[in-house]
PDB file of N, CA and C in Angstrom:
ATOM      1  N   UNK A   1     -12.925   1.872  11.176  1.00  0.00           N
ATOM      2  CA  UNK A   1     -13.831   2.175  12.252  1.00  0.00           C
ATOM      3  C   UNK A   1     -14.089   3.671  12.336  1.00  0.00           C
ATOM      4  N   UNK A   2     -13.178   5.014  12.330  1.00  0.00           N
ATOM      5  CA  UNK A   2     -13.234   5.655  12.118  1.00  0.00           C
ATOM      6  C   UNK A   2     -14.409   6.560  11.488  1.00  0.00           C
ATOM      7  N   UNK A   3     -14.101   5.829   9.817  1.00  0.00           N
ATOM      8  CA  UNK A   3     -14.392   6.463   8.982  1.00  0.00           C
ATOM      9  C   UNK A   3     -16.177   5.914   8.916  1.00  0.00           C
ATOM     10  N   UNK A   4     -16.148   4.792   9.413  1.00  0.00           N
ATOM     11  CA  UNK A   4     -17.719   4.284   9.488  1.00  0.00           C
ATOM     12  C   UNK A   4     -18.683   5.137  10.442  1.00  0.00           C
ATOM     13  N   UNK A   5     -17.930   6.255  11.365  1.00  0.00           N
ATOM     14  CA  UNK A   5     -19.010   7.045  12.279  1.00  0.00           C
ATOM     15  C   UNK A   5     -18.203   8.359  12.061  1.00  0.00           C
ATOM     16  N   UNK A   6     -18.086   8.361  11.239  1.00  0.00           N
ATOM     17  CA  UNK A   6     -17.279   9.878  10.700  1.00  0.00           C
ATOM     18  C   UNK A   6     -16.388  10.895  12.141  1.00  0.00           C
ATOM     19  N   UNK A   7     -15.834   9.970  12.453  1.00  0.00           N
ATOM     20  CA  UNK A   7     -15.211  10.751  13.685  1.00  0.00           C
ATOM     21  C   UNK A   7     -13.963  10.931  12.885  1.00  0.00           C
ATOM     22  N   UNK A   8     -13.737  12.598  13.294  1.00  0.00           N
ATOM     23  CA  UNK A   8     -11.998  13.063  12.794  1.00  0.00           C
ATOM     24  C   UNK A   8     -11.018  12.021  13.928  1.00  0.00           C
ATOM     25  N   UNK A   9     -10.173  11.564  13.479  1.00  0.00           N
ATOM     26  CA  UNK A   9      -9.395  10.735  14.362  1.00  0.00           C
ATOM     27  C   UNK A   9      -8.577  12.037  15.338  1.00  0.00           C
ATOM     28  N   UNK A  10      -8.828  13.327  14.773  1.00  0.00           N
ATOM     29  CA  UNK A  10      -7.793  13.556  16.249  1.00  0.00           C
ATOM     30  C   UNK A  10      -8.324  14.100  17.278  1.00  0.00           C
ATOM     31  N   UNK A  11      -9.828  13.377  17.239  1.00  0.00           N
ATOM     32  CA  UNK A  11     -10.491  13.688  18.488  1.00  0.00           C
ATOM     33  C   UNK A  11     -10.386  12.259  19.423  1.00  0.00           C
ATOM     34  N   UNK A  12      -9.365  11.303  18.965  1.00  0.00           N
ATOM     35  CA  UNK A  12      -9.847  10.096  19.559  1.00  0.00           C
ATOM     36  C   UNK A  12      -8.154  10.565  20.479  1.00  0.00           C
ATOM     37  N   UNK A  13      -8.613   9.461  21.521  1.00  0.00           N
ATOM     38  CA  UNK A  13      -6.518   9.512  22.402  1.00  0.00           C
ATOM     39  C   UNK A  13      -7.114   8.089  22.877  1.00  0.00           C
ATOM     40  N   UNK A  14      -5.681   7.735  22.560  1.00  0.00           N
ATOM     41  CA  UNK A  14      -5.374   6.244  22.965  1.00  0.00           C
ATOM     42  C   UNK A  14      -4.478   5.984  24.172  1.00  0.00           C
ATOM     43  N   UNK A  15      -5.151   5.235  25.689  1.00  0.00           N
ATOM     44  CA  UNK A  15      -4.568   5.402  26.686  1.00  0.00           C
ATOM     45  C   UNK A  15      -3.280   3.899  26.556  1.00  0.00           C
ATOM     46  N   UNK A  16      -2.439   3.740  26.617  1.00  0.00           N
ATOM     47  CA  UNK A  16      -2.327   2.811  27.296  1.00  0.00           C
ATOM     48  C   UNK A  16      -1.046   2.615  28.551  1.00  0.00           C
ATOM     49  N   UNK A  17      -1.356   1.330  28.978  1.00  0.00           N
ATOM     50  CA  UNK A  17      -0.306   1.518  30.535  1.00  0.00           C
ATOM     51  C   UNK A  17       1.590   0.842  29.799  1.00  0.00           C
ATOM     52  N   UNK A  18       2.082   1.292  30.545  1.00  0.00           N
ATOM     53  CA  UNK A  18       3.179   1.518  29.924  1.00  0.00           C
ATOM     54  C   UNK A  18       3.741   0.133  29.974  1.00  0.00           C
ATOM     55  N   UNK A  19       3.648  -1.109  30.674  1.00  0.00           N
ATOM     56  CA  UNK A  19       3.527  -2.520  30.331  1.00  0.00           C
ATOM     57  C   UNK A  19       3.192  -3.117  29.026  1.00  0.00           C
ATOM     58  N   UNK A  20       2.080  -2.738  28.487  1.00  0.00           N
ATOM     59  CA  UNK A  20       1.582  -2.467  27.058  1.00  0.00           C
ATOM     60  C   UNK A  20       2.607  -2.310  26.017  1.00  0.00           C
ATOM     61  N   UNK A  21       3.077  -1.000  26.560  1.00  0.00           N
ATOM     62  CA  UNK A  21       4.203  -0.514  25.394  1.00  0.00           C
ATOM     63  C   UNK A  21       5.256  -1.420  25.142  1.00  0.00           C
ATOM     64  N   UNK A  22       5.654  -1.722  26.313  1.00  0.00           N
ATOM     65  CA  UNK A  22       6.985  -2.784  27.007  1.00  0.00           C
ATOM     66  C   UNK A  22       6.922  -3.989  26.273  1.00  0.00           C
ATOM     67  N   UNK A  23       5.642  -4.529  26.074  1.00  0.00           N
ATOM     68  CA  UNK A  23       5.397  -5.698  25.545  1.00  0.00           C
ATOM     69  C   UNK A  23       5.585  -6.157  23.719  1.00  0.00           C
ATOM     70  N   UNK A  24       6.801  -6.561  23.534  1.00  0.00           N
ATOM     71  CA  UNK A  24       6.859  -6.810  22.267  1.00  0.00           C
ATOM     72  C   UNK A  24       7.036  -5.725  21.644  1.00  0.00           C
ATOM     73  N   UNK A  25       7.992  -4.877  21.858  1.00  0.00           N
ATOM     74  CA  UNK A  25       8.462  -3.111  22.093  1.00  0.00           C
ATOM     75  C   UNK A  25       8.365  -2.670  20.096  1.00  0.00           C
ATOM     76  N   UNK A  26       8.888  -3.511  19.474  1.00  0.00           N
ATOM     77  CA  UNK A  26       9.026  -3.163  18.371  1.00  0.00           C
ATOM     78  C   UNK A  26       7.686  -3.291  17.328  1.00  0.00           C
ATOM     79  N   UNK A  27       6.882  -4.334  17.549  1.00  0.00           N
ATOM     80  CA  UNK A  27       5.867  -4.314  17.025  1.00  0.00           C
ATOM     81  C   UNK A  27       4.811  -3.353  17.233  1.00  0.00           C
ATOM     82  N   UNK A  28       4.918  -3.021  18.800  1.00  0.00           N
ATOM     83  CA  UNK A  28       3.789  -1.705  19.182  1.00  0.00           C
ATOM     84  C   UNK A  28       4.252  -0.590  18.769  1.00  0.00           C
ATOM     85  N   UNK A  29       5.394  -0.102  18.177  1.00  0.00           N
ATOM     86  CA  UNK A  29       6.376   0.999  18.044  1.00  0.00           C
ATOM     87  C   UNK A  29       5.615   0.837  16.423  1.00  0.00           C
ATOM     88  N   UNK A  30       5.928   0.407  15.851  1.00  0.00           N
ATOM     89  CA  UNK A  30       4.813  -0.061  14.200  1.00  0.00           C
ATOM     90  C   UNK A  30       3.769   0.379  14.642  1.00  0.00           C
ATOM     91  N   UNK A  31       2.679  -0.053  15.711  1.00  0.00           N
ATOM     92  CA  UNK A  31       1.565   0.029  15.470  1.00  0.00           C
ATOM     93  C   UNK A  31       1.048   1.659  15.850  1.00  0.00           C
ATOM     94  N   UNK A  32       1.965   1.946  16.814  1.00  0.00           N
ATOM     95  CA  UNK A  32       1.674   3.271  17.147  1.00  0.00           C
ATOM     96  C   UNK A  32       1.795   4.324  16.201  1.00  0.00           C
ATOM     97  N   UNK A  33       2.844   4.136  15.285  1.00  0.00           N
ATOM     98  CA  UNK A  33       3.040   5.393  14.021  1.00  0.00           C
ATOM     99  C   UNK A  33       2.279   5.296  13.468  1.00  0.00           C
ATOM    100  N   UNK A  34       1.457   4.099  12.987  1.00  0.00           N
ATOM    101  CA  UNK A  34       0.109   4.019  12.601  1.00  0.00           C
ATOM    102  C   UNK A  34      -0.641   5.054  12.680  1.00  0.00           C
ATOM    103  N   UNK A  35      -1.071   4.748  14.156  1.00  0.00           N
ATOM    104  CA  UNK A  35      -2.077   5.678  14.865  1.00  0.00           C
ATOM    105  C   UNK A  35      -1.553   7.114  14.731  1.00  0.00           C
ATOM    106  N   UNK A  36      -0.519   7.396  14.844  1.00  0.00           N
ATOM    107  CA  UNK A  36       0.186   8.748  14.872  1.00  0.00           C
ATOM    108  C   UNK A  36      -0.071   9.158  13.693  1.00  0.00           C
ATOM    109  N   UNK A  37       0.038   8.268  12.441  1.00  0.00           N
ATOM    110  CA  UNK A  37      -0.262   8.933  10.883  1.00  0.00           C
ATOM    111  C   UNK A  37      -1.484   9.035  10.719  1.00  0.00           C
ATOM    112  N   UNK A  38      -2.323   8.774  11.342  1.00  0.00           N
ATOM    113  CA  UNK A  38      -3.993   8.923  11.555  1.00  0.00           C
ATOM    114  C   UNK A  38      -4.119  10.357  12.392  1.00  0.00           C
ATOM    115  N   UNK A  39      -3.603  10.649  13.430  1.00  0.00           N
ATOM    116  CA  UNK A  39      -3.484  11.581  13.758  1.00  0.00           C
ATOM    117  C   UNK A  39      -4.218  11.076  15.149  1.00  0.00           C
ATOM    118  N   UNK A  40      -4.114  10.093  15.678  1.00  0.00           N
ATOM    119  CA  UNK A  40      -4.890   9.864  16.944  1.00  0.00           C
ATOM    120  C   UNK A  40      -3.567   9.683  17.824  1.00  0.00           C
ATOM    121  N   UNK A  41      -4.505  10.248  19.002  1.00  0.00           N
ATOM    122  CA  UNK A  41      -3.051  11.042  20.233  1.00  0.00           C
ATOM    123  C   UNK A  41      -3.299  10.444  21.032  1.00  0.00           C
ATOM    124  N   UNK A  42      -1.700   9.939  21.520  1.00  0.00           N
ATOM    125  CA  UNK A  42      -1.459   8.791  22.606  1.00  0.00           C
ATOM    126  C   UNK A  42      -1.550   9.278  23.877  1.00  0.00           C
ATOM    127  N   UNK A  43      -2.007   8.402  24.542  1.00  0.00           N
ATOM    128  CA  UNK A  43      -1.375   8.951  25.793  1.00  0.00           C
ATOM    129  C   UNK A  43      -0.727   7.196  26.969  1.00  0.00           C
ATOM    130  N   UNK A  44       0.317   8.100  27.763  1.00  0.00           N
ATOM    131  CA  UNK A  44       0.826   6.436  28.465  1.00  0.00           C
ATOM    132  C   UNK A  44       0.308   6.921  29.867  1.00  0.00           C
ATOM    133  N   UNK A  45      -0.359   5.930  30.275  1.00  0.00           N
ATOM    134  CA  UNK A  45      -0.691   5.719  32.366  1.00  0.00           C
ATOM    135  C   UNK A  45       0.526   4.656  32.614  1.00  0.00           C
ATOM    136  N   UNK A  46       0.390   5.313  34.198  1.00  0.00           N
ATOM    137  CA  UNK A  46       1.551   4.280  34.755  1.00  0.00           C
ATOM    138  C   UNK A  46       2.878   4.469  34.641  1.00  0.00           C
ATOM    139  N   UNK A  47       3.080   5.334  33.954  1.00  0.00           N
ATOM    140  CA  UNK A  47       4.784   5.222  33.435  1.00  0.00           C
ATOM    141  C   UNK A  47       5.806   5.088  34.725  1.00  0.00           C
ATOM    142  N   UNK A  48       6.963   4.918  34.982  1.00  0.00           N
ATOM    143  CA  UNK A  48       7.460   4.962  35.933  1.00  0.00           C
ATOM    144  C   UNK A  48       6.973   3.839  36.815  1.00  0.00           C
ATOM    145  N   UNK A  49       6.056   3.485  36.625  1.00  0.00           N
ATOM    146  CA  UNK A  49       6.177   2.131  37.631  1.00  0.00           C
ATOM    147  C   UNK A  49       6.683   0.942  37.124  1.00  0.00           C
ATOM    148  N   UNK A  50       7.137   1.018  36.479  1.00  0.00           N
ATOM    149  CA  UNK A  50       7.662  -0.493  35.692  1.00  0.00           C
ATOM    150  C   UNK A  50       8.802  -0.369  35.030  1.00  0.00           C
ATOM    151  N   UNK A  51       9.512  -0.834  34.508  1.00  0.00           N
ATOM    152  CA  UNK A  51      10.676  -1.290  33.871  1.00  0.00           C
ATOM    153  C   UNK A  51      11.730  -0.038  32.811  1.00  0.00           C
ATOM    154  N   UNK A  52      10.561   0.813  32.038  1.00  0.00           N
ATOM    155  CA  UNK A  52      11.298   2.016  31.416  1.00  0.00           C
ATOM    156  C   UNK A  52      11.535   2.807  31.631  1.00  0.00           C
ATOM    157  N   UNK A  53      12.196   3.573  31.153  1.00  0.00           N
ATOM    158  CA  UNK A  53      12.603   4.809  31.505  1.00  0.00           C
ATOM    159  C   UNK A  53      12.362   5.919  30.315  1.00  0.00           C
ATOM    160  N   UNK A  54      12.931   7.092  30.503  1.00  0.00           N
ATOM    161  CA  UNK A  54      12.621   8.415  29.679  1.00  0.00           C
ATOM    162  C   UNK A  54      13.249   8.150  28.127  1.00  0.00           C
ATOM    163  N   UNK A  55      14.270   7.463  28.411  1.00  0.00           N
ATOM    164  CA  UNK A  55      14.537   7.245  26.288  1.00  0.00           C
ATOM    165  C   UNK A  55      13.716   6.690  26.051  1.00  0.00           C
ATOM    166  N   UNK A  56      12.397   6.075  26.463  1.00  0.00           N
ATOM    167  CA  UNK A  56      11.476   5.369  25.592  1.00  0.00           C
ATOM    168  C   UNK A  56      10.716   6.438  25.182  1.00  0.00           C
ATOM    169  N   UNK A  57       9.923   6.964  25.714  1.00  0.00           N
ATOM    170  CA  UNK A  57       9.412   8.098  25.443  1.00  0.00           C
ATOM    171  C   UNK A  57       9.489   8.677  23.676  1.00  0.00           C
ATOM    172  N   UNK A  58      10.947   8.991  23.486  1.00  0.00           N
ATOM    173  CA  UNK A  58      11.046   9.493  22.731  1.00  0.00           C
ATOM    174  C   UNK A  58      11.085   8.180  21.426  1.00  0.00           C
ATOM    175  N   UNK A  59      11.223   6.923  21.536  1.00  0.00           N
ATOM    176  CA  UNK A  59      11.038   6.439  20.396  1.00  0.00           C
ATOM    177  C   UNK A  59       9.347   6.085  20.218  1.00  0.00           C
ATOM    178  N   UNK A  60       8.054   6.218  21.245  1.00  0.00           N
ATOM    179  CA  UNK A  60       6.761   5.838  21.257  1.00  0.00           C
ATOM    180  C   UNK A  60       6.191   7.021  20.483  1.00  0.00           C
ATOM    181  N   UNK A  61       6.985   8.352  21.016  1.00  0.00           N
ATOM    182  CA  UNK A  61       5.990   9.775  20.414  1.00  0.00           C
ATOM    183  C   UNK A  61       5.355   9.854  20.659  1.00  0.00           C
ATOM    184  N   UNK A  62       4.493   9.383  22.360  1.00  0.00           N
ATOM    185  CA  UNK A  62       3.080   9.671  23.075  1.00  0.00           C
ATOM    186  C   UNK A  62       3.296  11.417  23.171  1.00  0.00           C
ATOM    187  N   UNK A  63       1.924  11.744  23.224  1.00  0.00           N
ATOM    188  CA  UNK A  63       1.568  13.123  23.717  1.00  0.00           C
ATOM    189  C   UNK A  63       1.453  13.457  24.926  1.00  0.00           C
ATOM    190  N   UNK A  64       0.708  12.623  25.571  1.00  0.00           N
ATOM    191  CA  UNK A  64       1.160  12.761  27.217  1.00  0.00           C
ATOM    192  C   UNK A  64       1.155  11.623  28.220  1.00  0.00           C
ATOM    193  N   UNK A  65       2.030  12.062  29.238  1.00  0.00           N
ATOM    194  CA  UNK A  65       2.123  10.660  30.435  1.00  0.00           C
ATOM    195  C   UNK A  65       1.237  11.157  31.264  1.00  0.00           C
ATOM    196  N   UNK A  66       0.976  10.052  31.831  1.00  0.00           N
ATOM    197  CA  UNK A  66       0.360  10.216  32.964  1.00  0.00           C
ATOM    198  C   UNK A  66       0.883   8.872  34.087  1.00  0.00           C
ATOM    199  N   UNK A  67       0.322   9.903  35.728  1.00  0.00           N
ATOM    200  CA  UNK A  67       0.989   8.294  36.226  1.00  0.00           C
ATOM    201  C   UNK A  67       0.268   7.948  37.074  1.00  0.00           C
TER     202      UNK A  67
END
């Protein structure tokens, strides 16, 4: 998709709510390094309202929270 409208991927950021992440933790953790080796920058909404806490953080490698 990207490469079909010539957008540099690290102009794209990917929001998602931190339920998202939560969901099926190891498969989105795959899909996100993905995106990370593309160079497209995460970002998490919501954090803190739900179930995780700050060691997740560091295994997702989002760029920024938001809440």
């Amino acid at each position: 998709m990207i490469n079909n409208h010539n957008l540099p991927a690290n102009t794209l950021e990917l929001e998602l709510t931190e339920g998202v992440l939560m969901q099926e933790a190891d498969s989105t953790l795959t899909k996100l390094k993905e995106l990370k080796a593309m160079s497209i920058e995460l970002s998490i909404d919501d954090f803190g309202t739900g179930y995780s806490n700050l060691s997740y953080l560091n295994r997702f490698s989002v760029d920024k929270i938001k809440n």
